[in-house]
Protein backbone atom coordinates (compact mmCIF):
# COMPACT_ATOMS: atom_id res chain seq x y z
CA UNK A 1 31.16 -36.06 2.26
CA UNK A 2 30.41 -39.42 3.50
CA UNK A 3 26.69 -40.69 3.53
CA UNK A 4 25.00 -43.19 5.67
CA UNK A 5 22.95 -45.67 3.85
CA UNK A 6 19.80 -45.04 6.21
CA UNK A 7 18.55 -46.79 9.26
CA UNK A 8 20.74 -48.90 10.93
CA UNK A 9 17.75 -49.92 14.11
CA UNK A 10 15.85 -48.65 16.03
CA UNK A 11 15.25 -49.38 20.05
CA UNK A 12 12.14 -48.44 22.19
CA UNK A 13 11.13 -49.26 25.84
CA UNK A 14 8.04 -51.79 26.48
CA UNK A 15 6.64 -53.72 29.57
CA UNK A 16 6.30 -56.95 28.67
CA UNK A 17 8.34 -59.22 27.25
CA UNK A 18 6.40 -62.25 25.77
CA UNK A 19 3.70 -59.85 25.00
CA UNK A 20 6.42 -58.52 22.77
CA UNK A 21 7.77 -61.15 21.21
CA UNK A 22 3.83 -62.33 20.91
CA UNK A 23 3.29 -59.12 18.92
CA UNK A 24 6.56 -58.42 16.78
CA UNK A 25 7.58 -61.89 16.20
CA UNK A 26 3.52 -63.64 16.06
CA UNK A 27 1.23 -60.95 14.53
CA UNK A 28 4.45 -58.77 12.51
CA UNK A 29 6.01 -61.94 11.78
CA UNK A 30 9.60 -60.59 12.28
CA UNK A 31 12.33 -63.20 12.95
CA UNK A 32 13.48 -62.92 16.79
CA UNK A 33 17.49 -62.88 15.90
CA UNK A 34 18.73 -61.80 19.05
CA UNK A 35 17.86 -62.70 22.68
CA UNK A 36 20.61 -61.01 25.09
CA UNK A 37 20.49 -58.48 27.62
CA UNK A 38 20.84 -54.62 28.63
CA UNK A 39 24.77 -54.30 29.04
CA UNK A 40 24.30 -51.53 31.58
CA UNK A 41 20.87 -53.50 33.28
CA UNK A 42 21.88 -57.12 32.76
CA UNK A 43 18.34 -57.84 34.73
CA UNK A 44 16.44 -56.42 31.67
CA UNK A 45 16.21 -58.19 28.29
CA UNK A 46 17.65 -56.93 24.50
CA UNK A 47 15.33 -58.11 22.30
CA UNK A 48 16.12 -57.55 18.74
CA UNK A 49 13.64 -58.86 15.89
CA UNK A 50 14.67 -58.07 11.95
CA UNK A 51 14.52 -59.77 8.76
CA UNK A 52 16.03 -63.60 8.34
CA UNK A 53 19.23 -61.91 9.00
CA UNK A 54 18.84 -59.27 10.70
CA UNK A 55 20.14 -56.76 8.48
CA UNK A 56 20.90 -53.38 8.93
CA UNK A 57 17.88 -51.37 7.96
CA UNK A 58 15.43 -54.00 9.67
CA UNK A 59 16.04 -54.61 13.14
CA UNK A 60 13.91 -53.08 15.82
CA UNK A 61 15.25 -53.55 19.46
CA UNK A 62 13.71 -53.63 23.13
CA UNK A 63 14.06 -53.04 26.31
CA UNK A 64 11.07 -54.90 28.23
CA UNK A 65 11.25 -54.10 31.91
CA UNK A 66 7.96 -54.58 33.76
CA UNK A 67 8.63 -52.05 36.07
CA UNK A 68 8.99 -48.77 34.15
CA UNK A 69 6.45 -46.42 33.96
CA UNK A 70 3.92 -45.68 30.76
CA UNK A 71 5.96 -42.99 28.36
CA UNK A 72 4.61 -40.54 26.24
CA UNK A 73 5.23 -39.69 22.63
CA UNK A 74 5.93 -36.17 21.37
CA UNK A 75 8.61 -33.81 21.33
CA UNK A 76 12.27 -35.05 20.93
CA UNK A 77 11.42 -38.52 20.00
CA UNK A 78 11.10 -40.67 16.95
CA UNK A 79 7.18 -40.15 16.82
CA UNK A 80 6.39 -43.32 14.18
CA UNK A 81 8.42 -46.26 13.28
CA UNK A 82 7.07 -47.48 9.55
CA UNK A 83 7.95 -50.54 7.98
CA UNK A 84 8.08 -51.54 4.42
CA UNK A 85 6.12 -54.21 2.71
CA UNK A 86 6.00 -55.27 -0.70
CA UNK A 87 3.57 -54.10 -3.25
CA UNK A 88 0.24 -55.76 -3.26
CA UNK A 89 0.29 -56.84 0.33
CA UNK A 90 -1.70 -54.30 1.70
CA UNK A 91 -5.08 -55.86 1.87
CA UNK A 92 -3.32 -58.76 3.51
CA UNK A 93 -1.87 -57.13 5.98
CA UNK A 94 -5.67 -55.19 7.04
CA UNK A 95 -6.69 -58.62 7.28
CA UNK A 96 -4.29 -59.65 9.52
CA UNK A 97 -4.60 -56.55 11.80
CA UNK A 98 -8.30 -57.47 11.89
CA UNK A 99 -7.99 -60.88 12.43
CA UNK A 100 -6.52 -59.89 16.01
CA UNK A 101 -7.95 -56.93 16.84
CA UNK A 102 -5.65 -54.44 15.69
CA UNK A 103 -7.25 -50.82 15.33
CA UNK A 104 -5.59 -48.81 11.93
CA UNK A 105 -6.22 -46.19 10.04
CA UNK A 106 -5.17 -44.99 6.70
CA UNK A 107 -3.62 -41.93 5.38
CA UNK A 108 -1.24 -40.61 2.88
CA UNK A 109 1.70 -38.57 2.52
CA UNK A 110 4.25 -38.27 -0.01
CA UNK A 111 1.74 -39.55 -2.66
CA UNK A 112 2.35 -43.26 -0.37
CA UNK A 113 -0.78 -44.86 1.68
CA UNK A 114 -0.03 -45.66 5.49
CA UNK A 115 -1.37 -47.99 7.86
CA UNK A 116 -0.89 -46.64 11.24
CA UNK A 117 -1.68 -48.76 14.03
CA UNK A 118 -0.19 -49.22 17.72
CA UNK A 119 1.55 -52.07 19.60
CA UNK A 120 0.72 -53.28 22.34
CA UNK A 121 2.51 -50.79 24.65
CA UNK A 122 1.20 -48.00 22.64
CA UNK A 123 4.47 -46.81 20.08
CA UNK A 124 2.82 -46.14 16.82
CA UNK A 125 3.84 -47.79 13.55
CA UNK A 126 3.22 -47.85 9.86
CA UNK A 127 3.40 -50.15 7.23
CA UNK A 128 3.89 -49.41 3.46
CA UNK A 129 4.49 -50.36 -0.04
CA UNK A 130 7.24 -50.33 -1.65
CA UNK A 131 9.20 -52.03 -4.56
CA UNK A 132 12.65 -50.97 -3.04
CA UNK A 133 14.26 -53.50 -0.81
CA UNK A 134 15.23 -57.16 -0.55
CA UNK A 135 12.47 -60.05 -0.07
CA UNK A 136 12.34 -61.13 3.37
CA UNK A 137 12.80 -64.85 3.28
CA UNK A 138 11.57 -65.77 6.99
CA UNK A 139 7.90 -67.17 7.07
CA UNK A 140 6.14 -67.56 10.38
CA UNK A 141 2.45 -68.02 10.97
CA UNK A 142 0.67 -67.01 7.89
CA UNK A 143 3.18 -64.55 7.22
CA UNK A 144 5.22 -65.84 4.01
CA UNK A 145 7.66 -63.85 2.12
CA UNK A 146 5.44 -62.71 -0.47
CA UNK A 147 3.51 -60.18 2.35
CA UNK A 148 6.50 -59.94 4.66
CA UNK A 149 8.01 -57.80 6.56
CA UNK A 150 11.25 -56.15 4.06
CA UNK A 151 12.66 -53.74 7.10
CA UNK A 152 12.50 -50.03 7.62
CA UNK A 153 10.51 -47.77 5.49
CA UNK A 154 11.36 -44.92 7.24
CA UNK A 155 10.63 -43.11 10.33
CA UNK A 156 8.66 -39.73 11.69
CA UNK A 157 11.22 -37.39 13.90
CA UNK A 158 9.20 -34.89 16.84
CA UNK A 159 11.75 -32.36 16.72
CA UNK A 160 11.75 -29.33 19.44
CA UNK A 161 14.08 -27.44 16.76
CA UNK A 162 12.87 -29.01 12.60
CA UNK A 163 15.48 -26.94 10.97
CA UNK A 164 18.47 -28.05 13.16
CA UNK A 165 17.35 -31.15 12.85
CA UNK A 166 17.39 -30.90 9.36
CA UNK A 167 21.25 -29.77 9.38
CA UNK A 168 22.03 -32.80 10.93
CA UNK A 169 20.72 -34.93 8.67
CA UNK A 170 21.73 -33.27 6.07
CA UNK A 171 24.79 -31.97 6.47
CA UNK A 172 26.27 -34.81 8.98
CA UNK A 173 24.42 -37.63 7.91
CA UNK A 174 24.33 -36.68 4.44
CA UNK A 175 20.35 -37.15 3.83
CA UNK A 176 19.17 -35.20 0.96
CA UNK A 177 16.00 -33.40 1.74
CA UNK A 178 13.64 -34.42 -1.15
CA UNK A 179 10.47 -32.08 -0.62
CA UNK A 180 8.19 -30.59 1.53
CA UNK A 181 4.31 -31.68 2.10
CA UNK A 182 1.58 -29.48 4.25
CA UNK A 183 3.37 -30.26 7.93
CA UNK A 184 6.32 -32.89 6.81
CA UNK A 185 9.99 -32.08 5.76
CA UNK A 186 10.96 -35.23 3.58
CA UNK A 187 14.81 -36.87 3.82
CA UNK A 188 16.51 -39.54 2.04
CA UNK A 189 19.34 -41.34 2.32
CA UNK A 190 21.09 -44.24 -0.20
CA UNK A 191 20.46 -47.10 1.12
CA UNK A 192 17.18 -49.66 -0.13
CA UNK A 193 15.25 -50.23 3.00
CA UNK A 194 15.20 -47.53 5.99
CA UNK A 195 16.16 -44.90 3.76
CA UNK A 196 12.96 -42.33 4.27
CA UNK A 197 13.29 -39.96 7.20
CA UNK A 198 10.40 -37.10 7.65
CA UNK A 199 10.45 -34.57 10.19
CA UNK A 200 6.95 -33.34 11.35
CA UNK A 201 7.32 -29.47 11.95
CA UNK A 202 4.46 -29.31 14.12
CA UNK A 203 4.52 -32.00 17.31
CA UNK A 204 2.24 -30.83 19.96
CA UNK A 205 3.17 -31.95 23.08
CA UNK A 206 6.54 -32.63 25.04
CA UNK A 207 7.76 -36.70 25.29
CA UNK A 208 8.02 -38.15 28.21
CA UNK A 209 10.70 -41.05 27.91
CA UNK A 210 8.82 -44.50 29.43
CA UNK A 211 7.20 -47.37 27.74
CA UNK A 212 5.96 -46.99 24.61
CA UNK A 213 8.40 -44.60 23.46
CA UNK A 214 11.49 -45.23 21.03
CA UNK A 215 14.76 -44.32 23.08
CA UNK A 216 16.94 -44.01 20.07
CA UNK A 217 17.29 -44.30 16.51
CA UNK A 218 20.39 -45.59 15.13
CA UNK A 219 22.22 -44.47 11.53
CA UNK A 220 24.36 -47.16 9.79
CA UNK A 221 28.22 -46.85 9.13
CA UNK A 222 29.42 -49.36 6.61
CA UNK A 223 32.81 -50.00 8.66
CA UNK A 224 34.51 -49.04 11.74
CA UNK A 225 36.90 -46.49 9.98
CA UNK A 226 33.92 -44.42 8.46
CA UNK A 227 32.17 -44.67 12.52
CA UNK A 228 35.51 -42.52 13.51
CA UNK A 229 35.66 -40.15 10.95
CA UNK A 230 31.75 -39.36 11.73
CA UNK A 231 32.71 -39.27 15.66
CA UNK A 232 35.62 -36.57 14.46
CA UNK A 233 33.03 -34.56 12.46
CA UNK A 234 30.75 -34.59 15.46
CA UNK A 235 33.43 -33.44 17.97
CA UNK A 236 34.07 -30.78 15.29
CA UNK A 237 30.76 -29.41 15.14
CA UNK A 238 30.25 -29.20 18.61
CA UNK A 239 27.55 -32.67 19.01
CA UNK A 240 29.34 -33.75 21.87
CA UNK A 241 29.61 -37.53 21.07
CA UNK A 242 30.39 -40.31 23.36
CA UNK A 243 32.98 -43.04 23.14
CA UNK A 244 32.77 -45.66 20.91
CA UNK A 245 30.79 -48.46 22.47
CA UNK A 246 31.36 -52.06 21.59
CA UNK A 247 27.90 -53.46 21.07
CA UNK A 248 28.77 -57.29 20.47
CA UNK A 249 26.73 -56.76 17.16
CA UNK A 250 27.73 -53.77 16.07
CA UNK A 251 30.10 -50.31 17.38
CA UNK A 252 28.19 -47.45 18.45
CA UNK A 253 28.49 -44.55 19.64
CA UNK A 254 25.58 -41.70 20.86
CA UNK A 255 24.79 -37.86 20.45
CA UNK A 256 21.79 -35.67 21.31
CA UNK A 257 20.88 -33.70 17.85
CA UNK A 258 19.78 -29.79 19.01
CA UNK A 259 15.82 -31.57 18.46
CA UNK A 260 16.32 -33.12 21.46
CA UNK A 261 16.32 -36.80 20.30
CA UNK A 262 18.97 -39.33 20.63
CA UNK A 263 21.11 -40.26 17.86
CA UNK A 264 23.06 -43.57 17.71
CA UNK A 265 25.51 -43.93 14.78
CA UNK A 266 26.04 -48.02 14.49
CA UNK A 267 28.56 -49.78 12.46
CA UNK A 268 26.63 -52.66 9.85
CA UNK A 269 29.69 -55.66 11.05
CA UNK A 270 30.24 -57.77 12.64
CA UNK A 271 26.67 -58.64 12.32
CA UNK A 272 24.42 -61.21 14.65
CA UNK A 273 25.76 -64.40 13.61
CA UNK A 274 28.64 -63.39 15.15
CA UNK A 275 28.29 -65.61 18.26
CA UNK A 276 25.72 -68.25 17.15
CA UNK A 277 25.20 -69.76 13.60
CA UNK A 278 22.42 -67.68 11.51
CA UNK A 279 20.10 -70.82 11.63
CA UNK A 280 19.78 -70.57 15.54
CA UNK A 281 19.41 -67.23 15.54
CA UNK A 282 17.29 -65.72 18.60
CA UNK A 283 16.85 -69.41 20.22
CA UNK A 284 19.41 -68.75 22.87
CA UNK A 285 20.27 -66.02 25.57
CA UNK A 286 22.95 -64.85 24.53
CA UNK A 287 25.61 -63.18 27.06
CA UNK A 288 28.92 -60.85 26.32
CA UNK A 289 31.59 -62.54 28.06
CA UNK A 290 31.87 -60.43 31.19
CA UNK A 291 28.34 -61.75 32.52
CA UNK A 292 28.82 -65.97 30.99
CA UNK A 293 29.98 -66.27 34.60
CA UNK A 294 26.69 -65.31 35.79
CA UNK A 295 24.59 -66.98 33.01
CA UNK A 296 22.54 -69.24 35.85
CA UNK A 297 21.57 -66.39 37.76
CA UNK A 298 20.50 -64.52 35.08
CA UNK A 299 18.42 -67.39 33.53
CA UNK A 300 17.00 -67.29 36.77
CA UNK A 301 16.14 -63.37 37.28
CA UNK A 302 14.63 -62.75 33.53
CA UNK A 303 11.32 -63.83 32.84
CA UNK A 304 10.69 -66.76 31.08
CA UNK A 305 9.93 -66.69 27.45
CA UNK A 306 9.43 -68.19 24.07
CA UNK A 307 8.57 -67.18 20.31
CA UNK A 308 5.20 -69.01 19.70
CA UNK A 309 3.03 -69.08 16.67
CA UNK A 310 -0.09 -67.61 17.73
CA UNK A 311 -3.74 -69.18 18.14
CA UNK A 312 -4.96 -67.06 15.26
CA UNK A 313 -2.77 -68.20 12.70
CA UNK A 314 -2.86 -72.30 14.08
C-alpha cells in the first residue's frame, strides 16, 4: 500500500494579517515564502510561512480576513499544531516566548517535553525537540539556524469518531499507529519532519470553524500519479473526494474523514519557486494568471503589509 511521508501543511483562519506575519515570521522566525491570495476570495490573503524553502512538512498557511468571526477549537478540528526544533534549543526558545510576552506551559507525552503556547488569534501550538529533520537555514531576528524552526513535529486531531479516524490514517494514509498513552492514540508516518500524528480520544467540546481554528490539514503525495491512485482509493471506500484542484504550488484535492475534520491530500511539486526565484521568495504578491489582469485592484483592496524584524530582537 502506498504511504504518505507525513504532513504536507497545514492552513488555519486568523484576523489580522501583519499581526500574523509579526508573529509567525518575527517572534517564530519562519521564512514568509508565499504572499498570494484565496483563489475562491481573491479579497483575502494566502499567507504561507515554512522553512528557507518551504518544504513539504513545514509550511503553515493563512487565511487573514478581518471580518470573520472568533472560532473555537474542539471537536472535528486539528486541536494543536507542534513544531519541531532541534535538540538543545529549548531554553532558548522560553526565552524568547518571555522576551515578548508569550504565556507557555510545559508538559509531556510520549516520553517528549512540550511547550504549548497560543498565537495571537488564539490556535494553540507546540514546540519540541527532536534530532529528526533537516537544519533550517533561514535566520531572522535572533532566530539562527542552530534554534530554528525545522517544520512539523506533528499535530493533535479532535476527532468526533477516534477509531475511524484511526482507519483512515492507517489504512488510507498508511500511518502506523505506534502506541497508546493515558488519553492519546500515537501515529507515524515515514517521512523526517511532520511525521507524528496523535489523536486525543477525549475532546470536550464541539469546534466552531472561525478564527483561530485550523481549517484543514494537508497529507503529502510525492507525485501527481500517486495523488490519483489515493483519490481512486477514496472513491472506493466511500470518502467522497473532490476533484483535483490545481493549487499553483501544489495539486490537491479534499475529503471529510468520519471525525469530522477536513482532509487535504497535496502533491510535494511543483514547489514555491515555481513562479519567482527561491531568493525572493514571499517579497511579492503573487497572482495565478486568471486574476494578473486585476493585480492593481487587488493591490489596492488587501491591506498593506510587510515582514519586519521586530523591536525586541533590534
Amino acid at each position: 500500500m502506498q504511504k504518505t511521508a507525513g504532513i504536507h501543511h497545514i492552513s488555519a483562519m486568523v484576523n489580522d494579517a501583519q499581526r500574523n506575519i509579526d508573529f509567525y515570521a518575527g517572534v517564530l522566525g519562519l521564512r514568509l515564502v508565499k504572499k498570494t491570495i484565496n483563489f475562491d476570495r481573491p479579497e483575502v490573503y494566502h499567507l504561507y510561512f515554512g522553512n528557507e524553502t518551504g518544504h513539504p512538512g513545514s509550511v503553515i498557511t493563512f487565511f487573514p480576513w478581518a471580518k470573520q468571526l472568533k472560532g473555537r477549537i474542539g471537536i472535528g478540528q486539528v486541536g494543536v499544531t507542534n513544531y519541531v526544533i532541534p535538540k538543545g534549543s529549548v531554553p532558548f526558545w522560553e526565552n524568547r516566548l518571555r522576551k515578548f510576552g508569550i504565556e507557555f506551559t510545559s508538559s509531556n507525552r510520549f516520553g517528549e517535553r512540550y511547550l504549548k503556547f497560543h498565537d495571537p488569534d488564539g490556535l494553540l501550538l507546540e514546540l519540541t525537540e527532536r534530532d529528526e529533520g533537516p537544519v533550517n537555514t533561514w535566520n531572522f531576528g535572533e532566530v539562527q539556524a542552530e534554534n530554528a524552526i525545522k517544520g512539523f513535529g506533528g499535530a493533535i486531531l479532535f476527532s468526533a469518531q477516534p477509531h475511524k479516524t484511526t482507519d483512515v490514517l492507517e489504512n488510507v494514509l498508511g500511518l502506523e499507529c505506534i502506541g497508546q498513552e493515558n488519553e492519546f492514540l500515537r501515529f507515524k508516518s515515514e517521512g523526517n519532519i511532520g511525521n507524528t500524528v496523535d489523536i486525543q480520544l477525549n475532546p470536550s467540546v464541539r469546534g466552531l470553524m472561525g478564527a483561530g481554528t485550523v481549517h484543514h490539514i494537508a497529507w503529502r503525495a510525492k507525485d501527481e500519479e500517486e495523488h490519483q491512485k489515493w483519490r481512486s482509493l477514496l472513491l472506493e471506500k466511500g470518502y467522497y473526494p473532490t476533484e483535483v484542484l490545481d493549487r499553483n504550488y501544489f495539486k490537491a484535492l479534499y475529503f471529510h474523514e468520519p471525525g469530522g475534520i477536513l482532509f487535504e491530500i497535496a502533491t510535494d511539486p511543483p514547489g514555491f519557486a515555481v513562479d519567482e526565484p527561491a531568493e525572493e521568495l514571499g517579497k511579492k504578491l503573487m497572482l495565478p494568471s486568471w486574476l494578473e489582469s486585476k493585480r492593481e485592484e487587488l493591490e489596492e483592496t488587501l491591506p498593506r503589509v510587510e515582514v519586519r524584524v521586530l523591536e525586541g530582537d533590534k
